[in-house]
N, C-alpha and C. Protein backbone atom coordinates (compact mmCIF):
# COMPACT_ATOMS: atom_id res chain seq x y z
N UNK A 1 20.31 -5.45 2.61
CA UNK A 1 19.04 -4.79 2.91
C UNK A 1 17.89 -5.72 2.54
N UNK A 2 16.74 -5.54 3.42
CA UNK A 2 15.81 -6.56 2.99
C UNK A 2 15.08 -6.08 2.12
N UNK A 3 13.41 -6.01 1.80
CA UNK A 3 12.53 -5.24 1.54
C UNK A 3 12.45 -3.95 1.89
N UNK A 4 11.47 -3.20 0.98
CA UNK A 4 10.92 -2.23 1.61
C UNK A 4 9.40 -2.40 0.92
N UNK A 5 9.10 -2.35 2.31
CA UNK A 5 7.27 -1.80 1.67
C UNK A 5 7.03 -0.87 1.98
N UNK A 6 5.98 -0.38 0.99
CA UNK A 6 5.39 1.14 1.18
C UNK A 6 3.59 0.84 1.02
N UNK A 7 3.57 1.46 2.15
CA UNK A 7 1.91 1.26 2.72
C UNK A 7 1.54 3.13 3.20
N UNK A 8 -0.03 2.25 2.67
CA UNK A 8 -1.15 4.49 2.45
C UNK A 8 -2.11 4.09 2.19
N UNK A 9 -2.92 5.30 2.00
CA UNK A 9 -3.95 5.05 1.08
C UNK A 9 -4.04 4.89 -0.19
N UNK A 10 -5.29 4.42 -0.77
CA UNK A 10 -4.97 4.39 -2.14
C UNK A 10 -4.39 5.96 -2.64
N UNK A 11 -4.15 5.83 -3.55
CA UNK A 11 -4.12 7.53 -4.40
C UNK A 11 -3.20 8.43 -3.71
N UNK A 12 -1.95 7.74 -2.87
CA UNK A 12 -1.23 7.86 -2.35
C UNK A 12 -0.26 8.11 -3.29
N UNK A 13 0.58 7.02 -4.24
CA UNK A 13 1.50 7.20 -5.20
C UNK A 13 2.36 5.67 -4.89
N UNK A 14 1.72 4.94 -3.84
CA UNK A 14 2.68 3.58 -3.54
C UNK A 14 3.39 2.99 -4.38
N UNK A 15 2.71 2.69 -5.53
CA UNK A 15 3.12 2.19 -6.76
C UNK A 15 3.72 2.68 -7.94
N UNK A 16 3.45 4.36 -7.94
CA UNK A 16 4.51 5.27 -8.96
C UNK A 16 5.69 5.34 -8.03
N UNK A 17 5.65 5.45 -6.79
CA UNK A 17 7.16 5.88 -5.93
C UNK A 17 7.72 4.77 -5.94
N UNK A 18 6.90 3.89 -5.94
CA UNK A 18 7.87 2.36 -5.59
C UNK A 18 8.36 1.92 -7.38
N UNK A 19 7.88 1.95 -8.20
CA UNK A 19 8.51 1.97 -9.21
C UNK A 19 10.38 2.72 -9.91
N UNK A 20 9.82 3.45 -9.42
CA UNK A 20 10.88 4.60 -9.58
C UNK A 20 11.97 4.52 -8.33
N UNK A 21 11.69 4.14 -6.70
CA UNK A 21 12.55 3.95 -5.83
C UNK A 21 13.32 2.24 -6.09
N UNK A 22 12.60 1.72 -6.81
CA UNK A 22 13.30 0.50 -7.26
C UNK A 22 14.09 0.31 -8.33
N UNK A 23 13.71 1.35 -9.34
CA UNK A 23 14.61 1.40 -10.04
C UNK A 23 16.05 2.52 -9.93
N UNK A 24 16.18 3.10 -8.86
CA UNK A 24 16.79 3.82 -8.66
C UNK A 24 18.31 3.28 -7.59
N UNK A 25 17.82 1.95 -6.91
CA UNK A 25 18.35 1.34 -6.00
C UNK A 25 18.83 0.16 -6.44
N UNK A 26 18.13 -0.51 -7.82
CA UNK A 26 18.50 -1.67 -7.66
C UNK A 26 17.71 -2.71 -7.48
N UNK A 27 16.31 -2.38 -7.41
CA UNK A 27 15.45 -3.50 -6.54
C UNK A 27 14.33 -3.93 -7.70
N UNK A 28 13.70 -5.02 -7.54
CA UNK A 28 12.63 -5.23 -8.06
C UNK A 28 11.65 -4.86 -7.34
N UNK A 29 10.15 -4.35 -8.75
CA UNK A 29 9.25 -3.84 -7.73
C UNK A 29 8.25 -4.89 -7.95
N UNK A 30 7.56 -4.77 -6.82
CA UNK A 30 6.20 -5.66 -6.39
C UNK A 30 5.23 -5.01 -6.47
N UNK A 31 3.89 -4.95 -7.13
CA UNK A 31 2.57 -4.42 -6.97
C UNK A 31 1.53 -5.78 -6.66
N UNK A 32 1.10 -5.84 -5.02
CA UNK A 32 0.53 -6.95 -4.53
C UNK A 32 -0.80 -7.09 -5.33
N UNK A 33 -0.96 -5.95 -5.59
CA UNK A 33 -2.57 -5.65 -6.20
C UNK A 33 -2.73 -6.25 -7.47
N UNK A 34 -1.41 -6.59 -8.26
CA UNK A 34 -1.60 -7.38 -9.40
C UNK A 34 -0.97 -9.12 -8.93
N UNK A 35 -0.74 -8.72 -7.98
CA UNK A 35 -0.82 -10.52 -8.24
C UNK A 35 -1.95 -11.15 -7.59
N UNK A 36 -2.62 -10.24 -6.67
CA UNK A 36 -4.16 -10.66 -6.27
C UNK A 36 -5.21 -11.43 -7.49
N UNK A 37 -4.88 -10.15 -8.49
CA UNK A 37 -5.16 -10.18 -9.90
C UNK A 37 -5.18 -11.33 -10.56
N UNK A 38 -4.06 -11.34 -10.47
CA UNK A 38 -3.16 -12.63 -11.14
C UNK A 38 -3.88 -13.93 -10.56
N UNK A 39 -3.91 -14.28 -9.25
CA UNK A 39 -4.18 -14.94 -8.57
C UNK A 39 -5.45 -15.74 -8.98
N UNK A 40 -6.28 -14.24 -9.30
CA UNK A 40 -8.23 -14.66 -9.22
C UNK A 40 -8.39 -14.66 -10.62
N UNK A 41 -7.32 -14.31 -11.35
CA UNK A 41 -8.00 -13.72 -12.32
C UNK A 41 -9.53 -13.06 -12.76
N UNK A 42 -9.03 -12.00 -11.76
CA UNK A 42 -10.57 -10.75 -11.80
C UNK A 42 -9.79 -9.42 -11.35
N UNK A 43 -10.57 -8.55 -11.73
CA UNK A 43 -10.19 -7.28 -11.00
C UNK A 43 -10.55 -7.14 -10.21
N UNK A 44 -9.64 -6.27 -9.01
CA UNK A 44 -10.20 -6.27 -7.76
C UNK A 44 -11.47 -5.99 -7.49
N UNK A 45 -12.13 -4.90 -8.47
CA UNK A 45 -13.27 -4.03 -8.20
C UNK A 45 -14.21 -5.52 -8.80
N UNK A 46 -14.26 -6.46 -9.15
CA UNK A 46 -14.70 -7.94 -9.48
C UNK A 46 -14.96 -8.40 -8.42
N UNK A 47 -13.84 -8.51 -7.87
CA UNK A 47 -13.87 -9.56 -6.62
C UNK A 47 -14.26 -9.30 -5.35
N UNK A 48 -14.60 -7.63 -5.32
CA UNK A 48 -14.93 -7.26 -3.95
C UNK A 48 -16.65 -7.59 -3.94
N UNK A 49 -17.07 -7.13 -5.41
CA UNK A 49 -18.02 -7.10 -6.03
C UNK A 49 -18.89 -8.66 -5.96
N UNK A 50 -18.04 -9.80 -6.18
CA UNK A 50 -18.65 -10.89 -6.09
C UNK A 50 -18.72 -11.41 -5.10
N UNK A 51 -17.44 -11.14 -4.56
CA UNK A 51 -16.73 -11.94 -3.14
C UNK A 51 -17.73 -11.44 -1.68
N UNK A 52 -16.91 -9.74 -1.65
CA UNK A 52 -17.53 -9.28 -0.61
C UNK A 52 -16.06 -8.79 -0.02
N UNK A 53 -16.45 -7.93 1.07
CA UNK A 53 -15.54 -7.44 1.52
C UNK A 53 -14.48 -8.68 2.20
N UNK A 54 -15.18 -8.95 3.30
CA UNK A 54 -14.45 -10.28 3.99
C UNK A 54 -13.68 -11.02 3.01
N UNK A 55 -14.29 -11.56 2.35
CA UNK A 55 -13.54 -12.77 1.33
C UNK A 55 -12.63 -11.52 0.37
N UNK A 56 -12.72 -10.42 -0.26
CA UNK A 56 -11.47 -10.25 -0.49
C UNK A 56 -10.02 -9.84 0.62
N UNK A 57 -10.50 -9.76 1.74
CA UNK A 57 -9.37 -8.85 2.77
C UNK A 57 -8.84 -10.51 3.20
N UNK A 58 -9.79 -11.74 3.08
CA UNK A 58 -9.03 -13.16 3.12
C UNK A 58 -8.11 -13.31 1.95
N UNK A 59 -8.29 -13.14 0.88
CA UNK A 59 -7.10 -13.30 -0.51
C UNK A 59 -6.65 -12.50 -0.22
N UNK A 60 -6.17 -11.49 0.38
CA UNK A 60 -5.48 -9.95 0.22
C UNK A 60 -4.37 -11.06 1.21
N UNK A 61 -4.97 -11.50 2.34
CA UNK A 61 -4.02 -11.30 3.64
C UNK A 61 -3.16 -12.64 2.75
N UNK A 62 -3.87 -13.52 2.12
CA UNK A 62 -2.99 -14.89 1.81
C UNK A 62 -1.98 -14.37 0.83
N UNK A 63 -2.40 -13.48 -0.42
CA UNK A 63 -1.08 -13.17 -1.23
C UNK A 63 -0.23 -12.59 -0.56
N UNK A 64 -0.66 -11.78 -0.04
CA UNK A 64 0.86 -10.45 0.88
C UNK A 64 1.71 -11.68 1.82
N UNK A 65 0.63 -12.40 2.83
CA UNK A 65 1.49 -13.32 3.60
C UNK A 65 2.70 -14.15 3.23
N UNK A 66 2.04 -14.77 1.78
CA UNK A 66 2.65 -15.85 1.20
C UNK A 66 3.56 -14.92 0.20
N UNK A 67 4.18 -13.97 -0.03
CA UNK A 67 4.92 -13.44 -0.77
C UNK A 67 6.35 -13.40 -0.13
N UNK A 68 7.03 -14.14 -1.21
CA UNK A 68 8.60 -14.29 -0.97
C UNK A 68 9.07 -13.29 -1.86
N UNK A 69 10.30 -12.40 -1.34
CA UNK A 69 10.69 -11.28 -2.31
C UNK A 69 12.15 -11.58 -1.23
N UNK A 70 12.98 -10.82 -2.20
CA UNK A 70 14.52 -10.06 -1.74
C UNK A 70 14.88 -9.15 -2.29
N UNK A 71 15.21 -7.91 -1.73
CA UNK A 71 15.70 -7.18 -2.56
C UNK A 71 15.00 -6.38 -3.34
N UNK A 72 13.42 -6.15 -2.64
CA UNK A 72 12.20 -5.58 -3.36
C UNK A 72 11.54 -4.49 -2.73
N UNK A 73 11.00 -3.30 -3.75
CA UNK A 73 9.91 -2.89 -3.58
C UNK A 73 8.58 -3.21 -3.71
N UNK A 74 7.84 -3.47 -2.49
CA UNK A 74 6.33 -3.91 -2.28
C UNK A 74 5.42 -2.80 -2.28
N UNK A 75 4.81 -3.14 -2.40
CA UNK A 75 3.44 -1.99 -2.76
C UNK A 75 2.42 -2.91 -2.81
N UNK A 76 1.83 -2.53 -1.64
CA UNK A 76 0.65 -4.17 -1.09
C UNK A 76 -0.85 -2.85 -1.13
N UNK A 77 -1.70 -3.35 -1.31
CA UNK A 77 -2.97 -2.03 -1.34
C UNK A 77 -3.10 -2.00 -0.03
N UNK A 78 -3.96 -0.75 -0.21
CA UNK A 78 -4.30 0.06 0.89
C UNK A 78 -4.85 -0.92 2.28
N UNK A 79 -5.94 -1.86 1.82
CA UNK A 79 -6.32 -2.39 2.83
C UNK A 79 -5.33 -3.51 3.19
N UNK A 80 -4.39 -3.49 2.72
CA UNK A 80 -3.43 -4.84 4.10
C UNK A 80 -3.24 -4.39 5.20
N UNK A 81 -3.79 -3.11 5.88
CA UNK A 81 -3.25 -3.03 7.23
C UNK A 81 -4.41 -3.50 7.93
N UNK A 82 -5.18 -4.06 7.30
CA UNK A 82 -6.56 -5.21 8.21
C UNK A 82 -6.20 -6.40 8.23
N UNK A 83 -4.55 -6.93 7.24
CA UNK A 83 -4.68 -8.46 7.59
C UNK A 83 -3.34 -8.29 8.06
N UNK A 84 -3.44 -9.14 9.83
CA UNK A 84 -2.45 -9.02 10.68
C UNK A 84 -1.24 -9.99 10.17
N UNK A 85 -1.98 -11.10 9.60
CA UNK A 85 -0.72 -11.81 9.32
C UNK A 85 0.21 -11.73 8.08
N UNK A 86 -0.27 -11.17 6.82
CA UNK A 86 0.14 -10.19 5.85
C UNK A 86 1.29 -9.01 6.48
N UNK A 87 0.74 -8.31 7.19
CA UNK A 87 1.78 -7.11 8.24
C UNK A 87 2.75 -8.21 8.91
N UNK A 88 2.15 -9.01 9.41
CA UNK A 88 3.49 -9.54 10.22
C UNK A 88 4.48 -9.44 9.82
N UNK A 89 4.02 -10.64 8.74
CA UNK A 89 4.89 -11.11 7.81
C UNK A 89 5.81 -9.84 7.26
N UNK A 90 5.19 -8.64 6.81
CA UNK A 90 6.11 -7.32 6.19
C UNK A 90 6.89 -6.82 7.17
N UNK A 91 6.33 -7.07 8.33
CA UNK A 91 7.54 -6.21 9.59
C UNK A 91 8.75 -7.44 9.29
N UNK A 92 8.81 -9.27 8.96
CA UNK A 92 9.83 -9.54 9.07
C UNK A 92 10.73 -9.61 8.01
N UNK A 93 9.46 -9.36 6.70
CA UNK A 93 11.12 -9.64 5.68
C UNK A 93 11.60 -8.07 5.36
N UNK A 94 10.89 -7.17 5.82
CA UNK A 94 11.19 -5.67 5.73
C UNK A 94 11.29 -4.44 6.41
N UNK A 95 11.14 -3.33 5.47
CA UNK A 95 11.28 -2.11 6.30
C UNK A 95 9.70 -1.75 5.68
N UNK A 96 8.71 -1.12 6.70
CA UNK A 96 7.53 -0.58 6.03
C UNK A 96 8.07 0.93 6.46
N UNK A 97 7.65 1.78 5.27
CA UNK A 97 7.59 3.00 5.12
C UNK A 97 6.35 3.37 4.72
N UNK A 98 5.20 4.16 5.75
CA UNK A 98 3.83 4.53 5.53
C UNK A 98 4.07 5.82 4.86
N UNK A 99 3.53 5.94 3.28
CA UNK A 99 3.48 6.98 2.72
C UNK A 99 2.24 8.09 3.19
N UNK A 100 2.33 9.22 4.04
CA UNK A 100 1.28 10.01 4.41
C UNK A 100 0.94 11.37 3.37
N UNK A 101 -0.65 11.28 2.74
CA UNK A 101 -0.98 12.36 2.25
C UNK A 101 -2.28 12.68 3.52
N UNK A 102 -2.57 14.03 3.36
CA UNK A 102 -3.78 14.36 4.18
C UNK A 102 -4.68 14.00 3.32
N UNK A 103 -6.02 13.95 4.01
CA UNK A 103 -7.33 13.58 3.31
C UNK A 103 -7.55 14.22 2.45
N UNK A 104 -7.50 15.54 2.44
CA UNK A 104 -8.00 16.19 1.18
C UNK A 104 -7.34 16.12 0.03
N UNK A 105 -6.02 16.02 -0.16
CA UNK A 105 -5.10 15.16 -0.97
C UNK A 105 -5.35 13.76 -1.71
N UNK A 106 -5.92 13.06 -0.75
CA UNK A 106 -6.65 11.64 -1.25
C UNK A 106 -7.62 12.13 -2.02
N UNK A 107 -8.78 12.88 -1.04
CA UNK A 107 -9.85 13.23 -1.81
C UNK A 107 -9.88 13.66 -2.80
N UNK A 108 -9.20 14.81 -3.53
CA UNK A 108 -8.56 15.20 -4.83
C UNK A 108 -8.25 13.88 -6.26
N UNK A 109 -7.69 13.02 -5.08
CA UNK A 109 -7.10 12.33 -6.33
C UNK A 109 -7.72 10.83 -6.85
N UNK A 110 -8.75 10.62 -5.85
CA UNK A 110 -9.39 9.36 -5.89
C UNK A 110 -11.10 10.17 -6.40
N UNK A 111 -11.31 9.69 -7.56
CA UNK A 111 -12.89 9.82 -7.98
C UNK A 111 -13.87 9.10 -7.91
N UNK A 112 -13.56 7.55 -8.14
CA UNK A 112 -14.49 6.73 -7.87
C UNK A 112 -13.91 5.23 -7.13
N UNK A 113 -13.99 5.46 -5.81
CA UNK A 113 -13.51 4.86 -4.74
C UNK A 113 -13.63 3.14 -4.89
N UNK A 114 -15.06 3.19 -5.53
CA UNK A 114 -15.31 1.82 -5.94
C UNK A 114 -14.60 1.02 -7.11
N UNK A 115 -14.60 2.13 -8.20
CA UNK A 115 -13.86 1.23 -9.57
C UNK A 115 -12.18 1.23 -9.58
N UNK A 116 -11.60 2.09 -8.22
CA UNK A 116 -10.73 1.42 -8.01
C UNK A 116 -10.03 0.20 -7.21
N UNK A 117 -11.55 -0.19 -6.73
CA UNK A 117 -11.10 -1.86 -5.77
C UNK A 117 -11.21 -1.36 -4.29
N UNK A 118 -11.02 -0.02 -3.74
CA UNK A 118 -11.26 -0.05 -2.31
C UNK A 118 -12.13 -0.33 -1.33
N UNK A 119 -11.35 -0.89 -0.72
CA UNK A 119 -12.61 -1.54 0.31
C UNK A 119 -13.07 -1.10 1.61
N UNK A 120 -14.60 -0.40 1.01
CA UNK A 120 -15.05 0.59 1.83
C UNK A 120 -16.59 -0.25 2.28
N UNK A 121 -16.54 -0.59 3.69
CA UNK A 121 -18.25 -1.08 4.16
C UNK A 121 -19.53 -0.26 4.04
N UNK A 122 -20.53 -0.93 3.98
CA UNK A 122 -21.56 -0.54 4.31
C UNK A 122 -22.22 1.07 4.55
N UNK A 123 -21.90 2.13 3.85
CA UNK A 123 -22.38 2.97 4.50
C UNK A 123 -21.02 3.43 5.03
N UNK A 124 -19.83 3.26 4.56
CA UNK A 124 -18.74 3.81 5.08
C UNK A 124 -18.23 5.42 3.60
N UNK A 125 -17.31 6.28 4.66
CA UNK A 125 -17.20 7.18 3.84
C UNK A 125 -15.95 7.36 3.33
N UNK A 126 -15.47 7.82 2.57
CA UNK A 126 -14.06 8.13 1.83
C UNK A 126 -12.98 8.55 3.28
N UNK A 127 -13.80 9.65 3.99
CA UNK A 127 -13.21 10.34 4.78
C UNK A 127 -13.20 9.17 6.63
N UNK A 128 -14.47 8.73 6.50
CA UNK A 128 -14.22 7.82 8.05
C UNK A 128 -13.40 6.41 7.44
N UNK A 129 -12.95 5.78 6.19
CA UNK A 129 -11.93 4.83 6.07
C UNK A 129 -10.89 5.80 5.88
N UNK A 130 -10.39 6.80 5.96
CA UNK A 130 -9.03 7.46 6.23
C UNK A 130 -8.51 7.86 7.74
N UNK A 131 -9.71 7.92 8.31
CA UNK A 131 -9.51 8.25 9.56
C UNK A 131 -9.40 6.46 10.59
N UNK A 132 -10.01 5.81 10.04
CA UNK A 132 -10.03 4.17 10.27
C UNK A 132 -8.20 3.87 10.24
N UNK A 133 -8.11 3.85 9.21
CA UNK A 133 -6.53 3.35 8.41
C UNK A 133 -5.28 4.19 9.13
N UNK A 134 -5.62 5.49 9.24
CA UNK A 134 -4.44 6.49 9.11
C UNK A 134 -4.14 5.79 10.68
N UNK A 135 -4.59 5.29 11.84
CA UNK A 135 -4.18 4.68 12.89
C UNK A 135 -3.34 3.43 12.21
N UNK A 136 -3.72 2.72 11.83
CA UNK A 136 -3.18 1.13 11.24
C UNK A 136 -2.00 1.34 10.22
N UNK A 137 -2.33 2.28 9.52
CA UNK A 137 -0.52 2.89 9.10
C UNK A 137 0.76 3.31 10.04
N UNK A 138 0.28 3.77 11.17
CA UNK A 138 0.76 4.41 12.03
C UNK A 138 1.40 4.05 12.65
N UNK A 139 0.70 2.59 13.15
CA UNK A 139 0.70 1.51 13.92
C UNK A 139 2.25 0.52 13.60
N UNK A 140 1.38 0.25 11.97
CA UNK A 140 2.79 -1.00 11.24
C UNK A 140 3.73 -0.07 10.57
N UNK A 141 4.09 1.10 10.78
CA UNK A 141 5.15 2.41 10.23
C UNK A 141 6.33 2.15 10.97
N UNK A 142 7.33 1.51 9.76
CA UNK A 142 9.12 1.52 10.24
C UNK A 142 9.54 3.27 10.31
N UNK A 143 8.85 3.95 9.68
CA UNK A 143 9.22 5.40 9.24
C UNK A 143 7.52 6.14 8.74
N UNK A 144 7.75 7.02 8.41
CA UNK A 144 6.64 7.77 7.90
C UNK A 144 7.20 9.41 6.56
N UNK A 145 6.80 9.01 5.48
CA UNK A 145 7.04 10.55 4.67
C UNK A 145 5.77 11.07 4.32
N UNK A 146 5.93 12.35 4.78
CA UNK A 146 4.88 13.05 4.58
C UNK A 146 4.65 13.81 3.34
N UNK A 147 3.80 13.30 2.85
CA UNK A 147 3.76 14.26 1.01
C UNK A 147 2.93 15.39 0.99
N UNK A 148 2.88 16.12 2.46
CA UNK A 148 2.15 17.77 2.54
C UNK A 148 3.23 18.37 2.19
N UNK A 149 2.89 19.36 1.13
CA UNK A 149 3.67 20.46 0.35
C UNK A 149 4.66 20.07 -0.85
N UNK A 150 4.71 18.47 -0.64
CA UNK A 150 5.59 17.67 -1.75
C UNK A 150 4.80 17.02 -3.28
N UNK A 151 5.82 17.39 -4.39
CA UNK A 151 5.63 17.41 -4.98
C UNK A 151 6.08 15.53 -5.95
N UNK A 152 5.64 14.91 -6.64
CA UNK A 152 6.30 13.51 -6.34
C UNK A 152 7.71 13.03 -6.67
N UNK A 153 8.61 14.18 -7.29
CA UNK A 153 9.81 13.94 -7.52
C UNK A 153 10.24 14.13 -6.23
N UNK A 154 9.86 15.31 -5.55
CA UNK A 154 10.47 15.69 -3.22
C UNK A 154 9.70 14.29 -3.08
N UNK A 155 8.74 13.36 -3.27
CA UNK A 155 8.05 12.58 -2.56
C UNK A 155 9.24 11.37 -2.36
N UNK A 156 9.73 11.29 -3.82
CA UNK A 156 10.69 10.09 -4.10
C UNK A 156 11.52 10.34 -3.35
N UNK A 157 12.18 11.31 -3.73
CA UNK A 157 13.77 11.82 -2.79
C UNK A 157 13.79 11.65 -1.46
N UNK A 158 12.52 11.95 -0.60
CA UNK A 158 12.53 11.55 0.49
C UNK A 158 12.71 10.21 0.86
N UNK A 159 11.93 9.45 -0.16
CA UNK A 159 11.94 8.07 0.59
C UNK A 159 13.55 7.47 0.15
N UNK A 160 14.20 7.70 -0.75
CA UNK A 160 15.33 7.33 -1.42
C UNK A 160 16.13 8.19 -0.08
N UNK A 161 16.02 9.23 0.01
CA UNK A 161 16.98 9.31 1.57
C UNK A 161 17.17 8.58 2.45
N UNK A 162 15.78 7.88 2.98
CA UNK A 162 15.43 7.01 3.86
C UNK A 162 16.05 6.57 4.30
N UNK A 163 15.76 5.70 2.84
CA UNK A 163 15.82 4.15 2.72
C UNK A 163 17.28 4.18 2.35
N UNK A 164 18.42 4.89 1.57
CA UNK A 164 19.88 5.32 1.86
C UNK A 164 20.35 5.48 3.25
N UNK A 165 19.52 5.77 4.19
CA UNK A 165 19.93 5.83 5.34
C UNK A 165 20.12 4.91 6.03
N UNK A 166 19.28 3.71 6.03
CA UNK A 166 19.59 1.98 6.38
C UNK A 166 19.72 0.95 5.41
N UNK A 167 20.11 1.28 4.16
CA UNK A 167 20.82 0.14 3.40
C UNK A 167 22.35 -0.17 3.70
């Protein structure tokens, strides 16, 4: 089995499910968002801050691109479905599984959109970058689990079905 990535919005659970689906399988997990980190040494909410949007969605697309894994859970942030060659790259060494919550679900669970690193333009809203994205998930989706009415232990199980289903 190759990869699996799991791509959403933020405040999705990418990174608690992928923790736990990796350790459940066997896999190492990946959180892209810290090796961005790693990378700049800054926090994202730093670098969007200094950089700018553009120049971080350019480091976003170079770490995800340039990431060699086997045998892993990825958990790349929310905005890699703006860098095409980042996605490419995940359709070939993997399986993407788009984790789906509805908006108001996000909205609930995300408070301050900014101090968690998301990258939202000009005058853009919580709700029109969900409606932006939820196409571009859609788009690069090997599968899709839906976490309406699920709770995150049903969230896991689902994807651990899955992903049992083509290992």
């Amino acid at each position: 089995m190759k990869n699996i990535i799991l791509i959403g919005m933020p405040a999705v659970g990418k990174s608690t499910v992928g923790v736990v689906v990796a350790k459940r399988i066997g896999y190492e997990f990946i959180d892209t968002d810290l090796l961005i980190q790693k990378q700049e040494k800054r926090l994202l909410k730093e670098i969007i801050a200094e950089e700018g949007n553009e120049r971080f969605l350019e480091i976003e697309n170079q770490v995800n691109r340039d990431l060699e894994a086997e045998h892993a859970v990825i958990s790349p942030g929310g905005s890699v479905v703006y860098c095409e060659e980042a996605m490419r790259h995940f359709k070939e060494i993997g399986t993407v599984i788009y984790l789906h919550a509805t908006y108001e679900d996000i909205y609930k669970r995300i408070t301050n959109a900014k101090n968690r690193g998301v990258v939202l333009k000009e005058g853009q809203t919580l709700k029109d970058l969900y409606d932006e994205r939820v196409q571009l998930f859609e788009k690069y989706a090997d599968y899709t689990v839906s976490e309406e009415g699920l709770d995150l232990e049903e969230t896991i199980d689902e994807v651990l079905e899955l992903v049992e289903g083509f290992m």
